[in-house]
C-alpha atoms as a PDB file:
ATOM      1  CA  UNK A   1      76.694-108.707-128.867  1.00  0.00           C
ATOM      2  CA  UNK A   2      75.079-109.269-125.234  1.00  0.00           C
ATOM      3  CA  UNK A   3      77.417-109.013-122.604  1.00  0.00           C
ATOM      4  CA  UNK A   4      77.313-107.983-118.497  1.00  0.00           C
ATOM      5  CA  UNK A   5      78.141-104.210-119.716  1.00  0.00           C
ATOM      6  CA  UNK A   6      75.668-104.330-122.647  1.00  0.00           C
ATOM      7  CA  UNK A   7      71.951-105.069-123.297  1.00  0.00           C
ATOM      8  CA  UNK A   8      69.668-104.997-126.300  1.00  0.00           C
ATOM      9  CA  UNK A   9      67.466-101.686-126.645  1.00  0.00           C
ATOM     10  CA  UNK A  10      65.759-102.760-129.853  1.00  0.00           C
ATOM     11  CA  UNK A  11      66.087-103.509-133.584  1.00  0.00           C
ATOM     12  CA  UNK A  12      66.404-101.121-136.506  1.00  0.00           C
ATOM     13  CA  UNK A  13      62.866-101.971-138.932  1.00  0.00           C
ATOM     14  CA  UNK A  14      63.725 -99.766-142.119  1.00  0.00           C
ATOM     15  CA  UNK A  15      65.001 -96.611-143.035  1.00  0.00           C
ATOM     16  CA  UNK A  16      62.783 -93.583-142.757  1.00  0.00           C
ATOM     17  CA  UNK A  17      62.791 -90.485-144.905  1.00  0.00           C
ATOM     18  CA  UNK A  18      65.888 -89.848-147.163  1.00  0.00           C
ATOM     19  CA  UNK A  19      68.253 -88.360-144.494  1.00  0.00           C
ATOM     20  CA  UNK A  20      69.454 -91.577-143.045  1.00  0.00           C
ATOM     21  CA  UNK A  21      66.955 -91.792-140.640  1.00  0.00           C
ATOM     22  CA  UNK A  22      65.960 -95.282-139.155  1.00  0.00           C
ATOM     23  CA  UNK A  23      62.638 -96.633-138.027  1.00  0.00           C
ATOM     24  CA  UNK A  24      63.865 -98.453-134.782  1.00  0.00           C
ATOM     25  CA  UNK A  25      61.475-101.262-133.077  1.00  0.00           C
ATOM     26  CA  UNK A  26      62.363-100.550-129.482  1.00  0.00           C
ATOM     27  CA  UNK A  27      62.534-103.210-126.836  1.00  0.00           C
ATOM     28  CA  UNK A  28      60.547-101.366-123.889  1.00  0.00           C
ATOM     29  CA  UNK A  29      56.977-100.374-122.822  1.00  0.00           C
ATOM     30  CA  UNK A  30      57.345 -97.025-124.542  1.00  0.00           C
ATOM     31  CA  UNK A  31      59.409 -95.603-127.538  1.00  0.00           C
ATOM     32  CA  UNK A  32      60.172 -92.226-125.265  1.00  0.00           C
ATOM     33  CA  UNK A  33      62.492 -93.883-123.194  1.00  0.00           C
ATOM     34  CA  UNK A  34      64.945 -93.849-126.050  1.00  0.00           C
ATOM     35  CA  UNK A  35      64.743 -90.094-126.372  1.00  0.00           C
ATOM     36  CA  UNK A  36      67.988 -88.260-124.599  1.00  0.00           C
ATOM     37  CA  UNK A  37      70.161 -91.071-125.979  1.00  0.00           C
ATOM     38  CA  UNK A  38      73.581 -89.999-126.884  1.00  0.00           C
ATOM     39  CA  UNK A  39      75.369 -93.839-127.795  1.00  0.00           C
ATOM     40  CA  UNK A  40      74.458 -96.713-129.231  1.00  0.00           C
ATOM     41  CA  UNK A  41      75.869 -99.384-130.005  1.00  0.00           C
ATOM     42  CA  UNK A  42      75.456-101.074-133.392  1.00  0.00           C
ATOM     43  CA  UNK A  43      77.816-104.101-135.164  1.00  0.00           C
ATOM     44  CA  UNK A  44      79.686-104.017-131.819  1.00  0.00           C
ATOM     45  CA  UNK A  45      80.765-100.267-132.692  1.00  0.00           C
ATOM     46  CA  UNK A  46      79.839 -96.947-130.758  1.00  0.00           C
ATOM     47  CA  UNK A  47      77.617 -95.017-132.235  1.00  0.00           C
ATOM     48  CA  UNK A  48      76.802 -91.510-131.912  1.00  0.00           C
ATOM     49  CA  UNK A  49      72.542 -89.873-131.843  1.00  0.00           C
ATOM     50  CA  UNK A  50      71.894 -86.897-133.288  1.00  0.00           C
ATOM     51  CA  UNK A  51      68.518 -86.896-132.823  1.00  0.00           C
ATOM     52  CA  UNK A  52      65.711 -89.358-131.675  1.00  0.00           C
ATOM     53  CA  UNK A  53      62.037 -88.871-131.390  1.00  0.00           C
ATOM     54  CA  UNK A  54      59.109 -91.597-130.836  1.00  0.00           C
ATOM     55  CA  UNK A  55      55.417 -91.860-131.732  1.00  0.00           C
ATOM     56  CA  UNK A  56      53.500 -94.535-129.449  1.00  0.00           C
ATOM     57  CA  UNK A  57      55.414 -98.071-131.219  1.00  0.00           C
ATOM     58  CA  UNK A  58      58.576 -96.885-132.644  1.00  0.00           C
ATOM     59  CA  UNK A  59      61.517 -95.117-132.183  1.00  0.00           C
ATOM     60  CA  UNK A  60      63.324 -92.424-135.186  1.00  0.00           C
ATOM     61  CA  UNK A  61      67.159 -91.983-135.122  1.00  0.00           C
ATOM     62  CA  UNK A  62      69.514 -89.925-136.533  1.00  0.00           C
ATOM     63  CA  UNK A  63      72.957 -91.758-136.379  1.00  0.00           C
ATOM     64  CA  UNK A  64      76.228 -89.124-136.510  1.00  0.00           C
ATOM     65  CA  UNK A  65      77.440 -90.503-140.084  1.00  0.00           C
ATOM     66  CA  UNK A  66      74.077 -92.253-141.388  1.00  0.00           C
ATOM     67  CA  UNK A  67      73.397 -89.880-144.127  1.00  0.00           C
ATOM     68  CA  UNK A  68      71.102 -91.111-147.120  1.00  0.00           C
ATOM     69  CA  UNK A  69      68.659 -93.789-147.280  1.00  0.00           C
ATOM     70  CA  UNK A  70      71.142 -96.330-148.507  1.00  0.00           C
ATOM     71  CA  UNK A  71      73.037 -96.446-145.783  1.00  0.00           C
ATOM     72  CA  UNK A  72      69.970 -96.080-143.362  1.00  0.00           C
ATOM     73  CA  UNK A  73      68.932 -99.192-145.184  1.00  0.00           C
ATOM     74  CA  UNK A  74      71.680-101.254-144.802  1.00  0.00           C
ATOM     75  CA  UNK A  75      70.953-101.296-140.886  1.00  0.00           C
ATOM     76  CA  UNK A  76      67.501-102.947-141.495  1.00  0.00           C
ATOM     77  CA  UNK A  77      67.820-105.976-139.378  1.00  0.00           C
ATOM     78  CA  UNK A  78      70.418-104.798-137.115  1.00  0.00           C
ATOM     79  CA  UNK A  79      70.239-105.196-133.136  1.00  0.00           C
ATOM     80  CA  UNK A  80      70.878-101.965-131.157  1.00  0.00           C
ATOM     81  CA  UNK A  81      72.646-102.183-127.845  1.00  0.00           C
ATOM     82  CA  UNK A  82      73.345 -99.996-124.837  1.00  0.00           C
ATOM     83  CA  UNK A  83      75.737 -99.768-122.243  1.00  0.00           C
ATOM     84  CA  UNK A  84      74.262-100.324-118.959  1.00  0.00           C
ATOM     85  CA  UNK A  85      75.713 -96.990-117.439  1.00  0.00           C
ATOM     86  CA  UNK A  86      74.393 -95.149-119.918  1.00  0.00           C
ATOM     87  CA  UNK A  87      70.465 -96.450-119.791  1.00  0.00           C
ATOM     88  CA  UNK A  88      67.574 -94.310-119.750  1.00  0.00           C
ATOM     89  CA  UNK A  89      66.488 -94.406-116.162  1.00  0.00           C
ATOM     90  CA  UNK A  90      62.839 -96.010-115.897  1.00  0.00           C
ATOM     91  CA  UNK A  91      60.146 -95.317-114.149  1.00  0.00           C
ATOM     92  CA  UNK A  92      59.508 -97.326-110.658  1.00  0.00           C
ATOM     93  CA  UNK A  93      58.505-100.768-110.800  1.00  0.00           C
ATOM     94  CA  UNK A  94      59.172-100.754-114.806  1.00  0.00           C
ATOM     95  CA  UNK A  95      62.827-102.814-115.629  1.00  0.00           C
ATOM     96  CA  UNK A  96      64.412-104.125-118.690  1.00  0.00           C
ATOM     97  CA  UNK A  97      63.872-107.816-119.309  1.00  0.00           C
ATOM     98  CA  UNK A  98      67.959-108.121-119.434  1.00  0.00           C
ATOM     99  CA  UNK A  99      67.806-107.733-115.925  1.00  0.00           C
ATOM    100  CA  UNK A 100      64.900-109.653-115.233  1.00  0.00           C
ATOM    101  CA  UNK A 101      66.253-112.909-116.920  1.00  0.00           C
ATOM    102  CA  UNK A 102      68.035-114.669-114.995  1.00  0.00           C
ATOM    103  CA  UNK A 103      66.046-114.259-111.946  1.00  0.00           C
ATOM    104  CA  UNK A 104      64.751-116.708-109.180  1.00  0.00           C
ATOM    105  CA  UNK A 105      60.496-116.554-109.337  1.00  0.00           C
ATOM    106  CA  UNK A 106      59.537-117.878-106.026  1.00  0.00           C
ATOM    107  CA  UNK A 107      55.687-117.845-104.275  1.00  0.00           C
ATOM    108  CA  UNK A 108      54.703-116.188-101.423  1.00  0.00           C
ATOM    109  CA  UNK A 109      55.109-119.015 -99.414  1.00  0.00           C
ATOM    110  CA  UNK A 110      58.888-119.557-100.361  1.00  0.00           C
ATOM    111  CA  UNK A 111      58.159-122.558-102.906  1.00  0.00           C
ATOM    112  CA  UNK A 112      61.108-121.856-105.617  1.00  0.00           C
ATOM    113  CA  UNK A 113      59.279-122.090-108.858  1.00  0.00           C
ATOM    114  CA  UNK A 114      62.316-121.954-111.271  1.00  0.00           C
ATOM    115  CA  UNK A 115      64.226-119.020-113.394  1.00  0.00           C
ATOM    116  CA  UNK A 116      63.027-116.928-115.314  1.00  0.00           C
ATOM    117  CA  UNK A 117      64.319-117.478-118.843  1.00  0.00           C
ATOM    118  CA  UNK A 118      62.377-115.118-120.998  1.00  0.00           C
ATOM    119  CA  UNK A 119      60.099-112.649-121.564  1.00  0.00           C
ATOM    120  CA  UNK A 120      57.312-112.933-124.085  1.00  0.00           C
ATOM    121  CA  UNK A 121      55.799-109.504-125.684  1.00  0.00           C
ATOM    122  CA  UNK A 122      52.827-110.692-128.015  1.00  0.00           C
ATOM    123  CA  UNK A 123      49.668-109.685-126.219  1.00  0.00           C
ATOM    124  CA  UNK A 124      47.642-107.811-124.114  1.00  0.00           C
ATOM    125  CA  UNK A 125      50.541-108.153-121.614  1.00  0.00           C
ATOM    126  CA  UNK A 126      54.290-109.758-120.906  1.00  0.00           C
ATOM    127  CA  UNK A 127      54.105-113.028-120.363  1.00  0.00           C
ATOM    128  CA  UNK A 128      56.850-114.599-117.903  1.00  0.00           C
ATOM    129  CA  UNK A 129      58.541-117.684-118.667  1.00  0.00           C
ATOM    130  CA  UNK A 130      60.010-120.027-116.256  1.00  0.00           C
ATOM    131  CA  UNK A 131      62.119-122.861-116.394  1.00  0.00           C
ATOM    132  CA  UNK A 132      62.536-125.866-113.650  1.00  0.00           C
ATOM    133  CA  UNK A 133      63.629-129.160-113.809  1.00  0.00           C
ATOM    134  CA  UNK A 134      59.952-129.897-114.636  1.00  0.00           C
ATOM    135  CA  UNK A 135      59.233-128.278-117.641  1.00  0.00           C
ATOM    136  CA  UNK A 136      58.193-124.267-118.264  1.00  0.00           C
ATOM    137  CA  UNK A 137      55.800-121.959-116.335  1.00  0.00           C
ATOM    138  CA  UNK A 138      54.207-119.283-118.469  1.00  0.00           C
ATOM    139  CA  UNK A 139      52.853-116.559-115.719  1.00  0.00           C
ATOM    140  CA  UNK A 140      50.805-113.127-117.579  1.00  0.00           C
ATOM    141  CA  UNK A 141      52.686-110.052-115.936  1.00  0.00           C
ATOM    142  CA  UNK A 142      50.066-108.690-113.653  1.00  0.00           C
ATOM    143  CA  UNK A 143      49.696-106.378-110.926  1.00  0.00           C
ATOM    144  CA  UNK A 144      47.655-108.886-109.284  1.00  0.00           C
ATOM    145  CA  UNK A 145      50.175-111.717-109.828  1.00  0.00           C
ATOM    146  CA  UNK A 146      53.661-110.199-108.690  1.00  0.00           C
ATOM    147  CA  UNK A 147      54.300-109.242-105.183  1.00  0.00           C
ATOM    148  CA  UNK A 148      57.508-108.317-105.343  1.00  0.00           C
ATOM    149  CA  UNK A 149      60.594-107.604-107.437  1.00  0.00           C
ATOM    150  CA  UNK A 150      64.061-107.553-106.265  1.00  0.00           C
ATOM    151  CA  UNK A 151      66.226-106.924-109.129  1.00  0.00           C
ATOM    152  CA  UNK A 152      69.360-106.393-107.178  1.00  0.00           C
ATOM    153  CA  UNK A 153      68.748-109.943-105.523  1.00  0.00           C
ATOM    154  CA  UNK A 154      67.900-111.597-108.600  1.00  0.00           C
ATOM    155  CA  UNK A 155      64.434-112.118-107.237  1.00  0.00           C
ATOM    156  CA  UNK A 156      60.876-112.152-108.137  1.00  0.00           C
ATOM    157  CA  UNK A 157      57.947-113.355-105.581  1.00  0.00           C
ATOM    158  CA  UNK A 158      54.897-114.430-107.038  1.00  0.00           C
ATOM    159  CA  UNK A 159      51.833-114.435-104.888  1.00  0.00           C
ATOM    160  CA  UNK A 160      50.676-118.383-104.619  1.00  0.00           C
ATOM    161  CA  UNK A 161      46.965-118.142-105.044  1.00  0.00           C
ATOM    162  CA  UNK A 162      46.794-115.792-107.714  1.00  0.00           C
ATOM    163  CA  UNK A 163      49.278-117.550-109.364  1.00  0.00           C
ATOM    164  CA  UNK A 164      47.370-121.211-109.324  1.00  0.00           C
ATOM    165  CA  UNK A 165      44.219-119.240-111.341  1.00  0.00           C
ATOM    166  CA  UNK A 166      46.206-117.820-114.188  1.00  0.00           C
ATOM    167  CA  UNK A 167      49.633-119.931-114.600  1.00  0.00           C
ATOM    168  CA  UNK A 168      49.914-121.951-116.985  1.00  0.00           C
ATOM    169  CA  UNK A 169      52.101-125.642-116.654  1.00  0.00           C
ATOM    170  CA  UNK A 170      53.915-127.350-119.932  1.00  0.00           C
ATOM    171  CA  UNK A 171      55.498-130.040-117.694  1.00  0.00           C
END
């Protein structure tokens, strides 16, 4: 399920405890944005929270009807949506890749470098990936690389020199 109305949050790990708990590996910088969640959305079904709580990686929910371990255990695997309306709110200049895909990545000087297509999460920082008629751009998400970010116009500007020191090219 991905649609204009959804997103995915994150993916359920294991179960945790006996009380049909689940160990949930969330998609964003920090676990605690999932706490105050009231929906989910899991197998394209609604989902009510009863509770939710987060150490510095992961994310613990209580799902309304997830009692035991078994049936904690039979969401290993399973993606967890949202519903766009009802997102946690993040702080300024943090956004969900969902809405960063998609975007135009131009430089400073107005040079359209492609769109970006993904967003890699397996280092010391996001990596940026994006696609032209070329081949792929892989950019590390840095303060010192990224000028600006206008989600609402589908834009990201990249500043030029910056960007020639640390990009890398697979054309």
């Amino acid at each position: 399920m991905n649609g204009k109305s959804t997103f995915l949050l994150g993916v359920v790990v294991k179960a945790q405890g006996i009380k049909g708990e689940v160990k949930v590996k969330p998609y964003t910088d920090t676990p605690d944005v999932l706490c105050g969640l009231k929906h989910l959305i899991l197998k394209n079904e609604k989902v009510n929270i009863q509770n939710v709580r987060a150490d510095k990686t992961m994310a613990y929910i209580k799902i309304t009807g997830i009692d035991d371990r078994d049936a904690a255990e039979s969401l290993r695997g399973v993606e967890i949506y949202i519903e766009k309306e009802n997102a946690p709110k993040l702080p300024a200049n943090r956004y969900y890749i969902d809405d960063l895909i998609g975007c135009m990545v131009l430089d400073d000087s107005g040079e359209q470098l492609g769109r970006l297509t993904n967003v890699l999460q397996n280092g010391a920082n996001d990596v940026y990936v994006i696609e032209n008629e070329k081949g792929e751009i892989l950019v590390p998400v840095l303060k010192s690389v990224i000028k600006e970010i206008e989600i609402d116009k589908k834009k990201i500007i990249l500043i030029k020199q910056r960007l020639m020191e640390v990009a890398l090219y697979e054309y």
